[in-house]
Protein backbone atom coordinates (compact mmCIF):
# COMPACT_ATOMS: atom_id res chain seq x y z
CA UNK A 1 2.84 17.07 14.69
CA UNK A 2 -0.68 16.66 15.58
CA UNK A 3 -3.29 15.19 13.45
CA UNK A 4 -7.02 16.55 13.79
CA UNK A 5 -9.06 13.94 13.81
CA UNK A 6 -11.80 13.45 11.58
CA UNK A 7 -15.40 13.29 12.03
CA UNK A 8 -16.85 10.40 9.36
CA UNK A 9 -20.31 10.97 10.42
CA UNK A 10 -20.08 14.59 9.31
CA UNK A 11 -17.39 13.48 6.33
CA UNK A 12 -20.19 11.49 4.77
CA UNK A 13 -23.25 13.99 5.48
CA UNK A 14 -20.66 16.77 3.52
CA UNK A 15 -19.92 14.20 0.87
CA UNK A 16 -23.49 13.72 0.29
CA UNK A 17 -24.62 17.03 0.11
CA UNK A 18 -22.34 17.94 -2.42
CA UNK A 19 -23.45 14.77 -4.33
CA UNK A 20 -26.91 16.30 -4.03
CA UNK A 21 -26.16 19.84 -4.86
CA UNK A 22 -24.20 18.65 -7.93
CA UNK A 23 -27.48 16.23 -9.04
CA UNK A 24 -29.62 19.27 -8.78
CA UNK A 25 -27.81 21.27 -10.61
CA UNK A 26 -27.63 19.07 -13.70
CA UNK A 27 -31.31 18.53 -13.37
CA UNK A 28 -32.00 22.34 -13.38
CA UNK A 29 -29.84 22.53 -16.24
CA UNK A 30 -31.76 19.70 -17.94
CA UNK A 31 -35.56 20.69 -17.10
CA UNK A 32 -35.15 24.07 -15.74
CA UNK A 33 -35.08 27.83 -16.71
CA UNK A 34 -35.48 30.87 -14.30
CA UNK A 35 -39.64 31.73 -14.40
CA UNK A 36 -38.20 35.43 -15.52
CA UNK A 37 -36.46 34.12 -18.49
CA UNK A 38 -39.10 31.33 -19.36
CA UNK A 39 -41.99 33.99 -19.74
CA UNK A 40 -39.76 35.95 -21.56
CA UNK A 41 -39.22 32.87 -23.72
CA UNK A 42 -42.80 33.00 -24.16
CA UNK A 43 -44.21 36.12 -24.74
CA UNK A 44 -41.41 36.19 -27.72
CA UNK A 45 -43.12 32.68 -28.95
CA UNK A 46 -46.09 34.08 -28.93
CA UNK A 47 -45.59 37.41 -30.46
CA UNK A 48 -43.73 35.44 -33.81
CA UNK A 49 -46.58 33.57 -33.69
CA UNK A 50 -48.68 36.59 -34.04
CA UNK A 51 -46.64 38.15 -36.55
CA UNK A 52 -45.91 34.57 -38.36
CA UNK A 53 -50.47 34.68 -38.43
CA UNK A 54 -50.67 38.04 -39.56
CA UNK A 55 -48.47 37.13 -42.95
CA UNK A 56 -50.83 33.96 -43.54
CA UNK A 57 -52.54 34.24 -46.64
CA UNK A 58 -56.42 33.14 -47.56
CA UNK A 59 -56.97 30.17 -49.15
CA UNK A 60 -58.50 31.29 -53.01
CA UNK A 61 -60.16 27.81 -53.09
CA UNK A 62 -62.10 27.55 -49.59
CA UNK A 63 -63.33 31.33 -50.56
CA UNK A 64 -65.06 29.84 -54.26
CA UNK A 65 -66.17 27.01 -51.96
CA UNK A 66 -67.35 29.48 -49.56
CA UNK A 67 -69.06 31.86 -52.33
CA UNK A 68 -70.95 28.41 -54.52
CA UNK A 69 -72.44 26.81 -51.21
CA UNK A 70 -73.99 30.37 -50.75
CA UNK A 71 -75.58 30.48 -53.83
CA UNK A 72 -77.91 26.98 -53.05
């Protein structure tokens, strides 16, 4: 029975990448969203934005406001 040795330098370079790879993955999953699905994100923002405008009604009061400074 032979025992291959082990490298340490390369043992600790592995363990350290994987340390890495699994901090950037929770910081992607923290801060991070594909660009594809982040501008679909927005363009959906922004069109129930749009929509959530278009439904806005006039306020009665600023048009009497509007209609007695005109008369001065």
């Amino acid at each position: 029975m032979t025992v291959k040795p082990v490298n340490l330098r390369r043992a600790r370079k592995h363990k350290a990448r994987q340390e890495a790879r699994a901090e950037a993955d929770a910081s992607a999953a923290r801060h991070g969203e594909a660009k594809p699905m982040r501008s679909l994100r927005q363009a959906r923002d922004e069109l129930e934005a749009r929509r959530l405008e278009g439904h806005r009604r006039e306020d009665v009061r600023d048009d009497a406001d509007d209609r007695a400074n005109d008369g001065e």
